[in-house]
Protein backbone atom coordinates (compact mmCIF):
# COMPACT_ATOMS: atom_id res chain seq x y z
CA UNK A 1 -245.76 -26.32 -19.92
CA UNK A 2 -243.89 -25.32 -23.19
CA UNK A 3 -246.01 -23.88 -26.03
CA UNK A 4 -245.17 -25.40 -29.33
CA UNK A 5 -247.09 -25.09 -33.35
CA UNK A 6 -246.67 -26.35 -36.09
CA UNK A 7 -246.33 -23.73 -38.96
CA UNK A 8 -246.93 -25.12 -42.48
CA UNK A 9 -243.86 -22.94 -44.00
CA UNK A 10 -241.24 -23.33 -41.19
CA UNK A 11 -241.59 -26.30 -38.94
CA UNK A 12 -242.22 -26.23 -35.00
CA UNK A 13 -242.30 -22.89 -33.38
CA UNK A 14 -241.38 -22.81 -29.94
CA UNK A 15 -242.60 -20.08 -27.38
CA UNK A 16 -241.12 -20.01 -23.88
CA UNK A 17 -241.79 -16.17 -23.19
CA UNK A 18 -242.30 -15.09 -20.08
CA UNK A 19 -242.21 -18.60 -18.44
CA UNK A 20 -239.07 -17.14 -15.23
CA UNK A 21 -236.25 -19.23 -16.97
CA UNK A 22 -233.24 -18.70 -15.41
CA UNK A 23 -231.65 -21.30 -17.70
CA UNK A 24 -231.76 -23.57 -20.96
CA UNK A 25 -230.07 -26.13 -19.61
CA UNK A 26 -232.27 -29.23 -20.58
CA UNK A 27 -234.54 -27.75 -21.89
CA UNK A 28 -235.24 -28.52 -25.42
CA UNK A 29 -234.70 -32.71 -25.36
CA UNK A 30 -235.91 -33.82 -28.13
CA UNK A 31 -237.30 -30.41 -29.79
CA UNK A 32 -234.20 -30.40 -32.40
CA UNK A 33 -236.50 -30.07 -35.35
CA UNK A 34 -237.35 -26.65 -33.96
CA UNK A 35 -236.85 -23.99 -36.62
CA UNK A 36 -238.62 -20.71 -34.34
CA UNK A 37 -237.89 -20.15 -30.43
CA UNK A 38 -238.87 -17.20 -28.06
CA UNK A 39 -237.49 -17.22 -24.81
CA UNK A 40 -238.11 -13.08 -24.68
CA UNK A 41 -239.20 -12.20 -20.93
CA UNK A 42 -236.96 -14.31 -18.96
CA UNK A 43 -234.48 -13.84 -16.42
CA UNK A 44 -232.04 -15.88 -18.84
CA UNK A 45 -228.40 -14.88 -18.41
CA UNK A 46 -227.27 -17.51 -21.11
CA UNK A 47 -228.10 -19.17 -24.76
CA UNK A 48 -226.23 -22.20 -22.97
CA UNK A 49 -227.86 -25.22 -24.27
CA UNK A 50 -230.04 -23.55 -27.02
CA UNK A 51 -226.95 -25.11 -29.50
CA UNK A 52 -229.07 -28.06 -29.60
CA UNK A 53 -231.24 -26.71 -31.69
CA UNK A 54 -229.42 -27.51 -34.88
CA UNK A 55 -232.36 -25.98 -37.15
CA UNK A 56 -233.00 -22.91 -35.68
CA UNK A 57 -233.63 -20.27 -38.02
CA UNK A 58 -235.89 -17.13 -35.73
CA UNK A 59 -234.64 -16.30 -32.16
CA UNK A 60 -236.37 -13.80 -29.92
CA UNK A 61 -234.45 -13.33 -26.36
CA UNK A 62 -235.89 -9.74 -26.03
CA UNK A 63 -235.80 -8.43 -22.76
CA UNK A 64 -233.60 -11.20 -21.17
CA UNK A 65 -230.15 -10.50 -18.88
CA UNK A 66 -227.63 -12.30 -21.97
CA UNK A 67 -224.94 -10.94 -22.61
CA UNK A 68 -223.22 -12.63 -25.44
CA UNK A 69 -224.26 -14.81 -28.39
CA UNK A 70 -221.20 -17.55 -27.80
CA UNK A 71 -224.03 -20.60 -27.82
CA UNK A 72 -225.51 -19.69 -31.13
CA UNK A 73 -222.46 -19.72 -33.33
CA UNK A 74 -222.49 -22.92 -34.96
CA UNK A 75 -226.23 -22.34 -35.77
CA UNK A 76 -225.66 -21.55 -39.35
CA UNK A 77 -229.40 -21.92 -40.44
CA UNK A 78 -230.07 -18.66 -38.28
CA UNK A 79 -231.62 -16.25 -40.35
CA UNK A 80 -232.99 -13.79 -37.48
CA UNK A 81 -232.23 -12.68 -34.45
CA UNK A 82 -234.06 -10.64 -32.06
CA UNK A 83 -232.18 -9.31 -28.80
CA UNK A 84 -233.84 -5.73 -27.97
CA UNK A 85 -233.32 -4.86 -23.95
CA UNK A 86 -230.42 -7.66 -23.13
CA UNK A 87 -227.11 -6.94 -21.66
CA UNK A 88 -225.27 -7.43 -25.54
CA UNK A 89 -222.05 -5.93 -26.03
CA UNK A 90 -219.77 -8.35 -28.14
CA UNK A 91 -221.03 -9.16 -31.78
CA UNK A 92 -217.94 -11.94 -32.62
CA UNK A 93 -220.35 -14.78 -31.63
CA UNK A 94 -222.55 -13.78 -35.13
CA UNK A 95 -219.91 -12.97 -37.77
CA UNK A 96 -220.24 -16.89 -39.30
CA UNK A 97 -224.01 -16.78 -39.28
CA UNK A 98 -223.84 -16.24 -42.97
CA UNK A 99 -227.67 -16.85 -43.41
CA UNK A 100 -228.82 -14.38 -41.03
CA UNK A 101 -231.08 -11.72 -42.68
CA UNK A 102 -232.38 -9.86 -39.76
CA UNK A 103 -230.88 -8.96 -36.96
CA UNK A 104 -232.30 -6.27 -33.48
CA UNK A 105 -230.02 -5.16 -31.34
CA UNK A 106 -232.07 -2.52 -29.98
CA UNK A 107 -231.16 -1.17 -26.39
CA UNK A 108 -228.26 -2.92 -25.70
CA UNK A 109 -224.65 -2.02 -24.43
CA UNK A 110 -222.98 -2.20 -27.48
CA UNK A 111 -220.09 0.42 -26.83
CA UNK A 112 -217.78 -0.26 -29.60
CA UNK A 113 -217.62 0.62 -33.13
CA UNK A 114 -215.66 -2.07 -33.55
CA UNK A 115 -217.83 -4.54 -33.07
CA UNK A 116 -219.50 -3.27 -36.28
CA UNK A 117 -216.77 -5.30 -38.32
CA UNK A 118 -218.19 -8.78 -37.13
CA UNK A 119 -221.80 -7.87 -39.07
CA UNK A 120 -219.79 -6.52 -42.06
CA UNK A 121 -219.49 -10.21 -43.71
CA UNK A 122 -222.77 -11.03 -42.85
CA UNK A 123 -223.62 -10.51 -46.72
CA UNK A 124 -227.43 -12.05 -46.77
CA UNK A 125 -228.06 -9.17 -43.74
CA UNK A 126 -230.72 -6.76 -44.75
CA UNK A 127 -232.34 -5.37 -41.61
CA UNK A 128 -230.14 -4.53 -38.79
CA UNK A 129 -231.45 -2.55 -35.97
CA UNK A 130 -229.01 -1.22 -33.34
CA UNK A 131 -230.16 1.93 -31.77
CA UNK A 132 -230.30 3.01 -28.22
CA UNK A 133 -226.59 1.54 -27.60
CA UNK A 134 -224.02 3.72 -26.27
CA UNK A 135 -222.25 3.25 -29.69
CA UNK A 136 -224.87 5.34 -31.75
CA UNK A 137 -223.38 8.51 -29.78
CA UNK A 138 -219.47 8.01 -31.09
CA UNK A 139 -219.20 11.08 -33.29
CA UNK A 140 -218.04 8.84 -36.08
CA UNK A 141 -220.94 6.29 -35.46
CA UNK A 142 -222.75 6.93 -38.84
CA UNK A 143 -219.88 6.85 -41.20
CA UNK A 144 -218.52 3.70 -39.42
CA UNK A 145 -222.24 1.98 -39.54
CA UNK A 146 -222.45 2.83 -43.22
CA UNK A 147 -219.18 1.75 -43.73
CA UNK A 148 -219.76 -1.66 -42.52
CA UNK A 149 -223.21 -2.33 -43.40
CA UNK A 150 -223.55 -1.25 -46.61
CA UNK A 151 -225.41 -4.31 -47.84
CA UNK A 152 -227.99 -3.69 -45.05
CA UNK A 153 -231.42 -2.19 -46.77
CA UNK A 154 -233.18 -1.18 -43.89
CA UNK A 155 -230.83 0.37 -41.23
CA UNK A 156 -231.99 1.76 -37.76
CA UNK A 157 -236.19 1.73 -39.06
CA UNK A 158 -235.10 3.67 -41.93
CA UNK A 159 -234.34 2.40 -45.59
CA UNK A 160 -231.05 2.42 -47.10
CA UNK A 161 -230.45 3.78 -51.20
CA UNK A 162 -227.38 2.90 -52.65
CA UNK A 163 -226.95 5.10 -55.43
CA UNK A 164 -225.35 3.42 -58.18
CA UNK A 165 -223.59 6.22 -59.87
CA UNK A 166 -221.08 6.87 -57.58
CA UNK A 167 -221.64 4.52 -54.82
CA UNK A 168 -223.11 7.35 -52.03
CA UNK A 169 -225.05 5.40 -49.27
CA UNK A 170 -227.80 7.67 -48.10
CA UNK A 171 -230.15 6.76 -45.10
CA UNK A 172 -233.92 8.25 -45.77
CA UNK A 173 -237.11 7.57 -43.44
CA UNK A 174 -239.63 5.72 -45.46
């Protein structure tokens, strides 16, 4: 049995946590006016058929086996996305989600700094969380983060000050 609210400020809220998914594959019929879904805790090894949900704007898939965000890249109303302890390692799939403003990456197997260039447009992000991945022990792995997430304001649990005379990005724990 699927959990669903109603939330006065966002619309239908959708939790499927925890429920042994294996797949989304007709799952959401009719739910398109869903605008939160959390399918954390699930064997789930893809978003296929979660592009349905037109209005999505908060994804949790914590804790699931996905590997790649191909299914949600047309959901341009996405505005976070949570994905601590999943299988991620390509970061192409978000690069047009131009309203996301939050986005955990958390314990992942993100291995390339490259894949930092596909959050660098993301202009509205402000929160990006991306520790524990292999990535974070590059030797260049700061500079490179900085480099491409300097509109981010909160980076790794820590806030980000851009300091407006000469444009030095420095990371402090708040």
């Amino acid at each position: 049995m699927m959990k669903t609210s109603k939330r006065a400020d966002e619309g239908t809220e959708l939790d499927l946590s925890g429920r042994n998914l294996v797949n989304l594959q007709q799952q959401f019929g009719k739910l398109v006016f869903t605008f939160r879904l959390s399918i954390s805790d699930n064997p789930l090894l893809s978003l296929d058929g979660i592009q349905v949900l037109t209005n999505l704007t908060h994804l949790n898939v914590s804790r699931t086996l996905i590997s790649d965000f191909a299914p949600i890249q047309l959901l341009i109303q996405m505005k976070s996305i949570t994905a601590q302890n999943c299988q991620i390692s390509d970061l192409q799939h978000l690069q047009n989600l131009s309203n996301l403003t939050h986005l955990y990456l958390d314990s992942n197997r993100i291995t390339d700094s490259q894949q930092l260039l596909f959050v660098k447009n993301l202009k509205r992000l402000e929160l990006f969380w991306i520790m524990n991945n292999p990535i974070c022990c590059e030797t260049n792995f700061e500079a490179v983060l900085k480099e491409n997430c300097s509109q981010v304001k909160n980076l790794n649990k820590k806030v980000v000050k851009v300091e407006a005379k000469n444009d030095n990005i420095r990371v402090s724990k708040k």
